[in-house]
C-alpha atoms as a PDB file:
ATOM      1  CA  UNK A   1     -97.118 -47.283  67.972  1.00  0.00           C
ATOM      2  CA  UNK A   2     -96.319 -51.038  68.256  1.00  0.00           C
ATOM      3  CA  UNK A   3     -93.769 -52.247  70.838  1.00  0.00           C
ATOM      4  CA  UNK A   4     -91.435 -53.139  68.609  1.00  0.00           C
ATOM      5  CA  UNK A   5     -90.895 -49.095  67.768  1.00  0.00           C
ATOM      6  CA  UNK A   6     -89.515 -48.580  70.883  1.00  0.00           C
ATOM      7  CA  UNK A   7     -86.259 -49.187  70.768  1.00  0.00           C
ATOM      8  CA  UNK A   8     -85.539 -47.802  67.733  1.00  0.00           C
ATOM      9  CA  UNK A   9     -87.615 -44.710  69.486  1.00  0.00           C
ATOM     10  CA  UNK A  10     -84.988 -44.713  71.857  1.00  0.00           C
ATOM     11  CA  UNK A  11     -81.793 -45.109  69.594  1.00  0.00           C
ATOM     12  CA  UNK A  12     -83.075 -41.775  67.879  1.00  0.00           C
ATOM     13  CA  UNK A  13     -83.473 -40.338  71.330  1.00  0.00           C
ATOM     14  CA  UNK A  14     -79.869 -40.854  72.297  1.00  0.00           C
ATOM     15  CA  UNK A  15     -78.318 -40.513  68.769  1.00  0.00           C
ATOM     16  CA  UNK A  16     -75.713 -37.633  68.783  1.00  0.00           C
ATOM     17  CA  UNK A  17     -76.776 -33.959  68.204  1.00  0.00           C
ATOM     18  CA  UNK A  18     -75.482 -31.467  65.819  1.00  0.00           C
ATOM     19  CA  UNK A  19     -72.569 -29.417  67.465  1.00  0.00           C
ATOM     20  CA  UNK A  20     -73.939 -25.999  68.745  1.00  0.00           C
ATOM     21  CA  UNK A  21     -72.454 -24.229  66.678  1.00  0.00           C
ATOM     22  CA  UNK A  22     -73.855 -25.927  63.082  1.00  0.00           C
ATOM     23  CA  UNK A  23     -77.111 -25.416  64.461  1.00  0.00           C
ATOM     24  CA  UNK A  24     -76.790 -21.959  65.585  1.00  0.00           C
ATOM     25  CA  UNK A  25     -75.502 -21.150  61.469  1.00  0.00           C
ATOM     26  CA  UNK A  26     -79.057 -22.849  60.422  1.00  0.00           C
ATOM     27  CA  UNK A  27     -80.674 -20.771  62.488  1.00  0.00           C
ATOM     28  CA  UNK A  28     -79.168 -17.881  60.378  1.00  0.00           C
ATOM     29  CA  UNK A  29     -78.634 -19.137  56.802  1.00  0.00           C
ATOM     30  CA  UNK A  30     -82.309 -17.597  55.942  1.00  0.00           C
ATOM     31  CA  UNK A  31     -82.330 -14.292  57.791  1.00  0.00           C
ATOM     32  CA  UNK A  32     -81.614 -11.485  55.260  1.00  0.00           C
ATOM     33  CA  UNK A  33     -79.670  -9.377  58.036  1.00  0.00           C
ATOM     34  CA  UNK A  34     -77.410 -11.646  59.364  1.00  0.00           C
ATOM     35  CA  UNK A  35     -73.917 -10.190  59.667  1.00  0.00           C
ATOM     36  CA  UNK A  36     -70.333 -11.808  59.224  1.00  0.00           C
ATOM     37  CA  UNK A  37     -69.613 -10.568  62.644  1.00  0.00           C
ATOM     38  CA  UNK A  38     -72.196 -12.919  64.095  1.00  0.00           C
ATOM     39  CA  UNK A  39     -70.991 -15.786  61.969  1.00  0.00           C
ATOM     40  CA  UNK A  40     -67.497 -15.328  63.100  1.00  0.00           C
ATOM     41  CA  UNK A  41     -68.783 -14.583  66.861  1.00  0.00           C
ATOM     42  CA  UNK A  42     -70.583 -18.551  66.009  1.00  0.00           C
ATOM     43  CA  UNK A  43     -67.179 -20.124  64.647  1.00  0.00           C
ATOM     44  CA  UNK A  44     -65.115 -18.861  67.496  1.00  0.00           C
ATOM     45  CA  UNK A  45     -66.772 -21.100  69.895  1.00  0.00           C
ATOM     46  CA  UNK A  46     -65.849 -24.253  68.126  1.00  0.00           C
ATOM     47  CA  UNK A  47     -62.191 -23.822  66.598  1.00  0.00           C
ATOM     48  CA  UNK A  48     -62.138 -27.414  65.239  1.00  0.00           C
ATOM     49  CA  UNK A  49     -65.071 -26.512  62.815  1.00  0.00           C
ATOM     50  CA  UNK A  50     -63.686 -23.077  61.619  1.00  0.00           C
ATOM     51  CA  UNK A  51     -60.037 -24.947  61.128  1.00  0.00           C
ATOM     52  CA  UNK A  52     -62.071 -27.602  59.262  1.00  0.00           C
ATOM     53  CA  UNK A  53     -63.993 -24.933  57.508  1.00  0.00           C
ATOM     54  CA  UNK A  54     -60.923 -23.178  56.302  1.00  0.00           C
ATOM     55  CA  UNK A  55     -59.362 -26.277  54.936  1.00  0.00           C
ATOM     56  CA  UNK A  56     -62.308 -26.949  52.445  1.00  0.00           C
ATOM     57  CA  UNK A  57     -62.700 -23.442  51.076  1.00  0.00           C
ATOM     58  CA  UNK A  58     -58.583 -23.880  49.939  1.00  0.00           C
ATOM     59  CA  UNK A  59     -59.677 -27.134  48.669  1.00  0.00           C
ATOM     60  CA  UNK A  60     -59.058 -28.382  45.254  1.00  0.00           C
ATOM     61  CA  UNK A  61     -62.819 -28.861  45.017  1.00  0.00           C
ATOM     62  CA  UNK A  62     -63.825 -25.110  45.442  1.00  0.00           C
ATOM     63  CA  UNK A  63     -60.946 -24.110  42.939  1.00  0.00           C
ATOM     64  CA  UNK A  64     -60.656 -20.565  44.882  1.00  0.00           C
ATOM     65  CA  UNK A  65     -57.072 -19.304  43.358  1.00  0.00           C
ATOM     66  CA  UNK A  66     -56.404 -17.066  46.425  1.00  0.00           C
ATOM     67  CA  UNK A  67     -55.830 -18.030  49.697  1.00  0.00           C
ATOM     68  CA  UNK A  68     -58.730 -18.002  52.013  1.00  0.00           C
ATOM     69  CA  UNK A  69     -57.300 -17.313  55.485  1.00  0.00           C
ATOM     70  CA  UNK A  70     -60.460 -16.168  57.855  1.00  0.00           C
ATOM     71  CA  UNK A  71     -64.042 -17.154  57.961  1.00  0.00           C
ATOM     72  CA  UNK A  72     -64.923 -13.382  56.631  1.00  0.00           C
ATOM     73  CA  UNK A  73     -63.012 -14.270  53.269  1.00  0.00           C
ATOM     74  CA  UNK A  74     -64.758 -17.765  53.495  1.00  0.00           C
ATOM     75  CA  UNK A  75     -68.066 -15.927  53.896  1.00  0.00           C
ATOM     76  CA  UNK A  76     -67.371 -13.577  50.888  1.00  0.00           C
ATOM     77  CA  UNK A  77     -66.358 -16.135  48.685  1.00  0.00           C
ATOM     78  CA  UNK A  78     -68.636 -19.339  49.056  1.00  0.00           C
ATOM     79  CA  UNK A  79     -71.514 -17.191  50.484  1.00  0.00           C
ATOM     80  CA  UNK A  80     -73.235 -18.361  53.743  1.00  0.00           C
ATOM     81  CA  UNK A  81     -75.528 -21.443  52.543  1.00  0.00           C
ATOM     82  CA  UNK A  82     -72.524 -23.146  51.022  1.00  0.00           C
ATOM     83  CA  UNK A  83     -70.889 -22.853  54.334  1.00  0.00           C
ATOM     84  CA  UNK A  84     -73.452 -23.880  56.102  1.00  0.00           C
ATOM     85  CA  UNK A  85     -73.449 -26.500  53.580  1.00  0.00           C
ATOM     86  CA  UNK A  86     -69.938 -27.882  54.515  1.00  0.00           C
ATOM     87  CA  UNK A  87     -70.379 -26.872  58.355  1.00  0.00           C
ATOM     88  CA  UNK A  88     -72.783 -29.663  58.281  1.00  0.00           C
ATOM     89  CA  UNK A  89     -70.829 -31.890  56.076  1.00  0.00           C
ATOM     90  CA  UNK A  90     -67.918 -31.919  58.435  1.00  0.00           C
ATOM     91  CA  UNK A  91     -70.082 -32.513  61.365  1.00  0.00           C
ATOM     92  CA  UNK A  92     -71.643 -35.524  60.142  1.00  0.00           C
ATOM     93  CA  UNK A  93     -68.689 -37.420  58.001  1.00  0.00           C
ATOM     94  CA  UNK A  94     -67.690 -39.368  61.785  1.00  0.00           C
ATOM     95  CA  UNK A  95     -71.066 -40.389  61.930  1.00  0.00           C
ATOM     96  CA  UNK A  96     -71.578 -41.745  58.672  1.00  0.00           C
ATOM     97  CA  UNK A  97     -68.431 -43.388  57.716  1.00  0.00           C
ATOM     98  CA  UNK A  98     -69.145 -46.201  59.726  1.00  0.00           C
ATOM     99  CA  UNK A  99     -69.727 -50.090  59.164  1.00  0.00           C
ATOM    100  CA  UNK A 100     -73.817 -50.351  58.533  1.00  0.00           C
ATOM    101  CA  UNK A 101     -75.105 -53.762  59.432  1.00  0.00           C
ATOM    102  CA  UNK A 102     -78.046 -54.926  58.035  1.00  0.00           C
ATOM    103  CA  UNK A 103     -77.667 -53.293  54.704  1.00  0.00           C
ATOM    104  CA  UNK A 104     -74.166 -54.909  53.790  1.00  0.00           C
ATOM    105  CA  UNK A 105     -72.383 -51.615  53.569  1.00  0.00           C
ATOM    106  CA  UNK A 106     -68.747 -51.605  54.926  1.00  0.00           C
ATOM    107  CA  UNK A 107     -66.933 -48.749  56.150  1.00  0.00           C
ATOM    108  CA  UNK A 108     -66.745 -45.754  54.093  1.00  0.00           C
ATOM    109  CA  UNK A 109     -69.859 -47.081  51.379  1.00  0.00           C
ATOM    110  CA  UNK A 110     -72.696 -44.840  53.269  1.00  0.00           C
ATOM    111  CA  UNK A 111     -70.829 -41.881  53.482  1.00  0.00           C
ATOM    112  CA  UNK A 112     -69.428 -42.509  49.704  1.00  0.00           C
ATOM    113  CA  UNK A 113     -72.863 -42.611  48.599  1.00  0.00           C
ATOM    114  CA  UNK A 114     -74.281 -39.741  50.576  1.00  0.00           C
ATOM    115  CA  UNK A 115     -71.639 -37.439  48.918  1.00  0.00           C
ATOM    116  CA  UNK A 116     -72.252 -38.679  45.318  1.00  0.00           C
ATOM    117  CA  UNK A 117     -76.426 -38.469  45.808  1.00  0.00           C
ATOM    118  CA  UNK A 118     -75.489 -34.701  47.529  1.00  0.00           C
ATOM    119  CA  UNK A 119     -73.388 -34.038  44.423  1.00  0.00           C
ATOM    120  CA  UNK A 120     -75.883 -35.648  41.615  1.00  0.00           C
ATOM    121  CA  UNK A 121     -78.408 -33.852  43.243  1.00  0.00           C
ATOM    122  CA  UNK A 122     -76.876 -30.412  42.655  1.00  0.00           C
ATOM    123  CA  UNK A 123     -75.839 -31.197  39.200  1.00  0.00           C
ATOM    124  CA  UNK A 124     -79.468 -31.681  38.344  1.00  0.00           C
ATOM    125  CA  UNK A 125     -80.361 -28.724  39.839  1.00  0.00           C
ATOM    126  CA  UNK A 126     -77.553 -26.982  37.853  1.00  0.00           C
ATOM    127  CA  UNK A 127     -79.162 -29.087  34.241  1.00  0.00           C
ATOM    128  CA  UNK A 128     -82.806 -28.260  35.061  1.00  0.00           C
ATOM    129  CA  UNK A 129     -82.189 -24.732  36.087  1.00  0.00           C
ATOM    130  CA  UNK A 130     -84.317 -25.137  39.354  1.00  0.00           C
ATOM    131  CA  UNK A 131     -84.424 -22.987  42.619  1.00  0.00           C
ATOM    132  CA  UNK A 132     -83.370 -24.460  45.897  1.00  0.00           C
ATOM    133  CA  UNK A 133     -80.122 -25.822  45.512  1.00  0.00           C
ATOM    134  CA  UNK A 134     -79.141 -24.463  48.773  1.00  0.00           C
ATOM    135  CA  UNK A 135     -81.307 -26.808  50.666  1.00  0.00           C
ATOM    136  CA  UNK A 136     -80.935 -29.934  48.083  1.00  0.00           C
ATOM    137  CA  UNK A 137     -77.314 -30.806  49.006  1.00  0.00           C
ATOM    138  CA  UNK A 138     -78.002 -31.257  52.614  1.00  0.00           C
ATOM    139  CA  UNK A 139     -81.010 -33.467  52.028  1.00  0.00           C
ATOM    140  CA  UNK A 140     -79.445 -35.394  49.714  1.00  0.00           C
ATOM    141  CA  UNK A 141     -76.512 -35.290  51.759  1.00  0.00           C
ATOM    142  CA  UNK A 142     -78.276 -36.417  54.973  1.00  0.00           C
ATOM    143  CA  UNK A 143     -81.154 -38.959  53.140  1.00  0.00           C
ATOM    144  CA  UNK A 144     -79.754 -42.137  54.374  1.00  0.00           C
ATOM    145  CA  UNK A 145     -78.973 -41.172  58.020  1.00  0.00           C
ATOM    146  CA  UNK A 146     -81.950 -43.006  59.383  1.00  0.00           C
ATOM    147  CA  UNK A 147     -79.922 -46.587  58.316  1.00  0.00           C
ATOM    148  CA  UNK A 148     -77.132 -45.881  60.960  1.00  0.00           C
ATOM    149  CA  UNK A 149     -80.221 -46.449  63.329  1.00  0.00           C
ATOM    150  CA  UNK A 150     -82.014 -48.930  61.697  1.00  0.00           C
ATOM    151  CA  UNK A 151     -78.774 -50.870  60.817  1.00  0.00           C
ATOM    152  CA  UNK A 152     -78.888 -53.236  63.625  1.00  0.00           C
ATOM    153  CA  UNK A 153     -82.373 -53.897  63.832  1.00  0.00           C
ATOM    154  CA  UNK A 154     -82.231 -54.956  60.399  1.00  0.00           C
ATOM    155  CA  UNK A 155     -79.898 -56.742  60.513  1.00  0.00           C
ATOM    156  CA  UNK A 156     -81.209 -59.014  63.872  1.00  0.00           C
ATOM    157  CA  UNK A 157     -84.579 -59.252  61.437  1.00  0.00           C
ATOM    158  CA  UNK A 158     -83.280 -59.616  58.141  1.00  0.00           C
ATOM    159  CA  UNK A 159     -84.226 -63.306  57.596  1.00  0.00           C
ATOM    160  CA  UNK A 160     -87.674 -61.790  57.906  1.00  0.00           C
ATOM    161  CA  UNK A 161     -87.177 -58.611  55.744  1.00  0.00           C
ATOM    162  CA  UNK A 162     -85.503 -61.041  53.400  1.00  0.00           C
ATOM    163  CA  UNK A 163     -88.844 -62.901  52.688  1.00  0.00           C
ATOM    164  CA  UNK A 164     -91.116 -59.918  52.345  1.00  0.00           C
ATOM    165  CA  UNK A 165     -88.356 -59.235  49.438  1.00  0.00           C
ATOM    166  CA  UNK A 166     -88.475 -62.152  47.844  1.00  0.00           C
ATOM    167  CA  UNK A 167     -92.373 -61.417  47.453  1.00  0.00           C
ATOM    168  CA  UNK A 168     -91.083 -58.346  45.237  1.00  0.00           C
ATOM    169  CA  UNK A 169     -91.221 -56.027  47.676  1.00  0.00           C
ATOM    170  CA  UNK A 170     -89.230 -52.389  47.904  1.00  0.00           C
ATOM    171  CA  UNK A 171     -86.528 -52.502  50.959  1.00  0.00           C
ATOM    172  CA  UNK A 172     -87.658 -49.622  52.393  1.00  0.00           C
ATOM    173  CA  UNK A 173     -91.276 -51.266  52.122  1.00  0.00           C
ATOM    174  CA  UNK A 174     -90.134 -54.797  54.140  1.00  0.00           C
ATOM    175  CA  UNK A 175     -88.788 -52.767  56.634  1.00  0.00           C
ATOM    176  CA  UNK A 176     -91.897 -51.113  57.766  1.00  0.00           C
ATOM    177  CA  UNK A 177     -93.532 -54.404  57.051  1.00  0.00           C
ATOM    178  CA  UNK A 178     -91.113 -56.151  59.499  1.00  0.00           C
ATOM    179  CA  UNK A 179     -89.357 -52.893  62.000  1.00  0.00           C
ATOM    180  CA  UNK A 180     -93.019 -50.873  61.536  1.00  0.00           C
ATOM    181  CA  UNK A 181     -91.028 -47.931  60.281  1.00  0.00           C
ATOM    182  CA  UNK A 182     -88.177 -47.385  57.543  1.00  0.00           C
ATOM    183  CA  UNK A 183     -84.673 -46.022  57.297  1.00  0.00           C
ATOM    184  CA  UNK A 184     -86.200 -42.748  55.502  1.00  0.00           C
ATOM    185  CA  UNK A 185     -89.018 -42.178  58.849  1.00  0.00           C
ATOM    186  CA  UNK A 186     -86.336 -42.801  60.894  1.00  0.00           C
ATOM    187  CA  UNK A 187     -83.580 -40.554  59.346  1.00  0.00           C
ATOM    188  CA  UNK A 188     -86.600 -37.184  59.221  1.00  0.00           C
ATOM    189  CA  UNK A 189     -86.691 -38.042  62.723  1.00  0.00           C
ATOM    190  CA  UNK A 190     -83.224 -37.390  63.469  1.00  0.00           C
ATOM    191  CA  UNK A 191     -83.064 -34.159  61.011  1.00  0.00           C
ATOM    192  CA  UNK A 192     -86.139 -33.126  63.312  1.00  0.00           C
ATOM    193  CA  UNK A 193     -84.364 -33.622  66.396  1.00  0.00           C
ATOM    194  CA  UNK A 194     -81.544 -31.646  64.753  1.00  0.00           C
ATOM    195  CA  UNK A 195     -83.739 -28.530  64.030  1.00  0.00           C
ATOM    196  CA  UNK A 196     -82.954 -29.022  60.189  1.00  0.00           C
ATOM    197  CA  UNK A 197     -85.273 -26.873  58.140  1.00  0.00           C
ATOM    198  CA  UNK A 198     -88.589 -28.352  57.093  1.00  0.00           C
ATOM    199  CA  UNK A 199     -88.083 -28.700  53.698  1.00  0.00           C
ATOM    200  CA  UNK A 200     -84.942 -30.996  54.342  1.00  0.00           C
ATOM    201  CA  UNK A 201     -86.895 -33.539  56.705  1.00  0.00           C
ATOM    202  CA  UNK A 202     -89.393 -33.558  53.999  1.00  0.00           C
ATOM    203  CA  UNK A 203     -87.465 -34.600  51.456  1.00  0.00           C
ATOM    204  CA  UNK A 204     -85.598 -37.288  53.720  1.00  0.00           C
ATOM    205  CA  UNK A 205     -88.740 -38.649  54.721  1.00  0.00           C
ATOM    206  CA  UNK A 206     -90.352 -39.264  51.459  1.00  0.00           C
ATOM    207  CA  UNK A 207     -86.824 -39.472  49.454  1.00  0.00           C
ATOM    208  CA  UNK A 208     -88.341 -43.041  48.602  1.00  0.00           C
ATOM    209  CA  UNK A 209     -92.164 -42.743  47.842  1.00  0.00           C
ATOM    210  CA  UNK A 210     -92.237 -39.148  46.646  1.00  0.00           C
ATOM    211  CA  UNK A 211     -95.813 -39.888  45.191  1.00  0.00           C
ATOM    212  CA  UNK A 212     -96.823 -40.554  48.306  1.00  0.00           C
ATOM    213  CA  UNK A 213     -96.499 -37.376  50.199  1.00  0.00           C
ATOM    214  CA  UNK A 214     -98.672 -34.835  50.753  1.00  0.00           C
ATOM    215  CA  UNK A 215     -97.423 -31.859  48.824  1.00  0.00           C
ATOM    216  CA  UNK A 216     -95.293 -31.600  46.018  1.00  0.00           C
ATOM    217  CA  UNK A 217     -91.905 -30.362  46.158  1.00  0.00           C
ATOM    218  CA  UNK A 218     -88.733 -30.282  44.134  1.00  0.00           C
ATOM    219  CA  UNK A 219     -85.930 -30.772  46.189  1.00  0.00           C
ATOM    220  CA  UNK A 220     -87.509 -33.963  47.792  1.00  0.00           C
ATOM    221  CA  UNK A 221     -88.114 -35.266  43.656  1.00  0.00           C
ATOM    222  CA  UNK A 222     -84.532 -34.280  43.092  1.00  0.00           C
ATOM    223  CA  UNK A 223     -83.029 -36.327  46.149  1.00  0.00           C
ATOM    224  CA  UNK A 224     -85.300 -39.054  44.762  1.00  0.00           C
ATOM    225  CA  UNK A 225     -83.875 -39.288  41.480  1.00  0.00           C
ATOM    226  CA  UNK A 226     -80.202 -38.692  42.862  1.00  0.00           C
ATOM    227  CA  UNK A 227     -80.147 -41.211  45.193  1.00  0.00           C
ATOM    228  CA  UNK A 228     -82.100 -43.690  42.430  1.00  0.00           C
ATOM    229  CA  UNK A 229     -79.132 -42.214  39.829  1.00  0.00           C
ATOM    230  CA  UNK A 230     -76.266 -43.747  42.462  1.00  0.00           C
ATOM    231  CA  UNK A 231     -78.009 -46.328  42.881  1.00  0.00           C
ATOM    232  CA  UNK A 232     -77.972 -47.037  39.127  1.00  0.00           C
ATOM    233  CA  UNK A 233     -74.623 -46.942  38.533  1.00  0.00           C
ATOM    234  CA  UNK A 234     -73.362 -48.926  41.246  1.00  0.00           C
ATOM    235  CA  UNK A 235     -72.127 -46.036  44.524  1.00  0.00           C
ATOM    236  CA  UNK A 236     -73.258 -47.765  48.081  1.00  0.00           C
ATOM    237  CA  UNK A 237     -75.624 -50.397  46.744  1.00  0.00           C
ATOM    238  CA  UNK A 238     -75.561 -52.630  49.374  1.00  0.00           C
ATOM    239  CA  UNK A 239     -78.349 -55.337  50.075  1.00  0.00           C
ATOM    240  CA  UNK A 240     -80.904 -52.931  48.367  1.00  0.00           C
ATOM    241  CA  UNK A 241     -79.516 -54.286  45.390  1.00  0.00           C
ATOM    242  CA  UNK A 242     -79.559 -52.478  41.771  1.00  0.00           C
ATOM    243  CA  UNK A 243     -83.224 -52.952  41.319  1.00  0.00           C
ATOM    244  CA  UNK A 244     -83.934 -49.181  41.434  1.00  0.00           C
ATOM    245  CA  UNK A 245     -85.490 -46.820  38.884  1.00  0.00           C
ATOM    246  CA  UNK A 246     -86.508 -42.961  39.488  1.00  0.00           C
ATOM    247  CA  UNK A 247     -90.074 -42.822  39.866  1.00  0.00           C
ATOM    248  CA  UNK A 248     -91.834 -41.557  35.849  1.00  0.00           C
ATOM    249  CA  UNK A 249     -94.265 -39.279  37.418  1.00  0.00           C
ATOM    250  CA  UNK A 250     -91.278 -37.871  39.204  1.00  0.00           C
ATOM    251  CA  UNK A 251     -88.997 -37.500  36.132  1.00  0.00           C
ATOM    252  CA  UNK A 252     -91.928 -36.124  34.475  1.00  0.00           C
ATOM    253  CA  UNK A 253     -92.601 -33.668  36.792  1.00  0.00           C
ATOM    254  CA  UNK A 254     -89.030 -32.482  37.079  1.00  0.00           C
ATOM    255  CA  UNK A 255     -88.560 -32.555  33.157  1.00  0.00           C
ATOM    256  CA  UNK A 256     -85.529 -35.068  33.558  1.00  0.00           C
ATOM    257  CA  UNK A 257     -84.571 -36.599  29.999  1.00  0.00           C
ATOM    258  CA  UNK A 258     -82.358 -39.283  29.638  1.00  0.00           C
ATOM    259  CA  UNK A 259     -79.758 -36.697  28.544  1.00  0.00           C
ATOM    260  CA  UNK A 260     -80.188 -34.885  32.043  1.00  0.00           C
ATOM    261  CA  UNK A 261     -78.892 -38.382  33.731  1.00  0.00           C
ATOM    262  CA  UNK A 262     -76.682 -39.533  31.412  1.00  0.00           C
ATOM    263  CA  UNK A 263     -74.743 -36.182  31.775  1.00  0.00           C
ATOM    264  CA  UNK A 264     -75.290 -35.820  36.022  1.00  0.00           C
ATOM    265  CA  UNK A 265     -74.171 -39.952  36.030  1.00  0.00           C
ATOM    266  CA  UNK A 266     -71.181 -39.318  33.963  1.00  0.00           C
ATOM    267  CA  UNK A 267     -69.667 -36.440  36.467  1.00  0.00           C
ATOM    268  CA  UNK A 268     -71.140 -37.597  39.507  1.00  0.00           C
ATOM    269  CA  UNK A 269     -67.984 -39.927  40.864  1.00  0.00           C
ATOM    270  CA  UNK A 270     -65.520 -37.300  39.760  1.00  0.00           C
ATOM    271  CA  UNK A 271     -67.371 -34.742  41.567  1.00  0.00           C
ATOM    272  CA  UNK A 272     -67.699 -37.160  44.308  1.00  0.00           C
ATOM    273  CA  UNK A 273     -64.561 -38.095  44.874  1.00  0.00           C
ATOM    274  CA  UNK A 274     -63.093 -34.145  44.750  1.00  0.00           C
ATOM    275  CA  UNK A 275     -65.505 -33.593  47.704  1.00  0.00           C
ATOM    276  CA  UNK A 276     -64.767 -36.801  49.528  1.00  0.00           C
ATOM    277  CA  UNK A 277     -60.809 -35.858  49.285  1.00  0.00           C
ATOM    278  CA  UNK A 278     -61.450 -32.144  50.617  1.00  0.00           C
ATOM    279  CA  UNK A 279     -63.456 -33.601  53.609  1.00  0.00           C
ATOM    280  CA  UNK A 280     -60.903 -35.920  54.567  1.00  0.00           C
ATOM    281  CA  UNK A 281     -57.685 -33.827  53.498  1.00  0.00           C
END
C-alpha cells in the first residue's frame, strides 16, 4: 500500500456506521425463521427509523390504499427485504445528499443519482425477469458511496487526474492512477465495514469494470448498466462527463436490447423522483 492510501485509509476508518438497528435487520433479512416479533423488538430501539419507516410504506410511491399504522402491517405488506430496503435508504439519505468536491456534484446530485441507478436497476430486473432484486436496489443504491470519501482528495489532485483524462482515460481509471485506489474500492470498503452482504460489496466494487472481476454475477452487471443508463441520460453526471456506455459483453450477458433501456430510461426519473419525495416527505 503506497503512502498516499493512508489517509483515505483513515477517512474510511472514521466514516459513520450504519445505525444498530439497520444492521441488526441485515443480519435477519435471509434467515427463513425470523419472526415479526423480533423485527418489531429491532425497531423499538430506534423510534426515529420506525417513524421514518412508517411514513414511506403510506407513501405515494408504495400506492398501499390502507393505512399502514405498525411495523407488523409494514412487514405484511412490503415483506421484510423491501424494508430492509428503505431502513437503509433512510439511514444513508444525510450522508449522501451532500456537496461532493472533486466530482462537481452540488448538493442533492449524488443522492439524486443513487435513487434513479437504485430504481433503473430494479426496473431491469423487473424487464429481464432476473432473480435478486432484493439485493440489487441497495447496491445500486449504495454504488457511489466511496466518492463522499474520495471527494476531497480528488479534488486537491484533480489537475493531475485531469491529465491522465485527457490521455482518454476512464475516471475511475485516473483515480487509481493518481489516489492508487478509486471511488468504487473505496465505497466496497465502507459496505464492508458496514457488514453489508457480500454480494452488495461485490457489485459496488466492480460496478465499473465488471469484466474485470473474478466471478460473474448479475446484480453487479445490472448496477453496471444502471448506473451507465443515468449516466446516459443526464442524472448526477458531474465531471465524469457523458462519455459512458454499458459494457457489450455485459449487455450481452444480461440479454439487454435496446428496447430493455429505452423502456427502464423512459420511467426511470418518474420513478425517481416518487422515491426521492417519499424519503424526504
Amino acid at each position: 500500500m503506497t503512502t498516499k492510501e493512508h489517509p483515505i485509509v483513515a477517512q474510511v476508518e472514521k466514516f459513520p456506521g450504519m445505525p444498530g438497528a439497520a444492521v441488526k435487520l441485515l443480519t435477519l433479512v435471509d434467515d427463513p425463521d425470523v419472526s415479526i416479533a423480533q423485527i418489531e423488538s429491532i425497531l423499538r430501539q430506534d423510534p426515529g427509523l420506525t417513524a421514518n419507516l412508517l411514513r414511506l410504506a403510506n407513501s405515494a410511491y408504495f400506492g398501499i390504499p390502507s393505512k399502514v399504522g405498525s411495523v407488523r402491517q409494514a412487514v405484511i405488506l412490503l415483506g421484510l427485504k423491501r424494508m430492509v430496503q428503505m431502513v437503509i435508504a433512510t439511514c444513508t439519505s444525510a450522508i449522501m445528499d451532500r456537496t461532493v468536491p472533486g466530482y462537481d456534484l452540488p448538493a442533492g446530485e449524488l443522492w439524486r443519482h443513487s435513487l434513479a441507478v437504485s430504481v433503473a436497476a430494479e426496473g431491469l430486473v423487473r424487464a429481464l425477469k432476473l432473480d435478486g432484486g432484493e439485493e440489487v436496489f441497495t447496491a445500486a443504491l449504495l454504488h457511489d458511496v466511496g466518492k463522499i470519501i474520495l471527494g476531497q482528495f480528488v479534488h486537491n489532485d484533480y489537475v493531475k487526474i485531469a491529465l491522465a483524462l485527457d490521455q482518454g482515460l476512464p475516471f475511475e481509471t485516473a483515480e487509481s492512477i493518481v489516489l492508487g485506489t478509486n471511488h468504487a474500492e473505496v465505497g466496497a470498503q465502507v459496505l464492508s465495514k458496514w457488514s453489508l452482504p457480500e454480494g452488495i460489496v461485490h457489485a459496488v466494487r466492480w460496478h465499473h469494470e465488471p469484466e474485470q472481476a473474478q466471478r460473474i454475477d448479475p446484480i453487479m452487471d445490472v448496477v453496471h448498466v444502471a448506473n451507465m443508463l443515468c449516466l446516459m441520460i443526464g442524472i448526477g453526471v458531474g465531471r465524469e462527463g457523458l462519455n459512458y456506455r454499458p459494457s457489450p459483453v455485459v449487455t450481452k450477458r444480461l440479454g439487454i436490447t435496446t428496447s430493455h433501456l429505452e423502456k427502464v430510461a423512459s420511467q426511470t426519473l418518474q420513478w425517481a423522483n416518487e422515491l426521492s419525495q417519499a424519503l424526504a416527505a
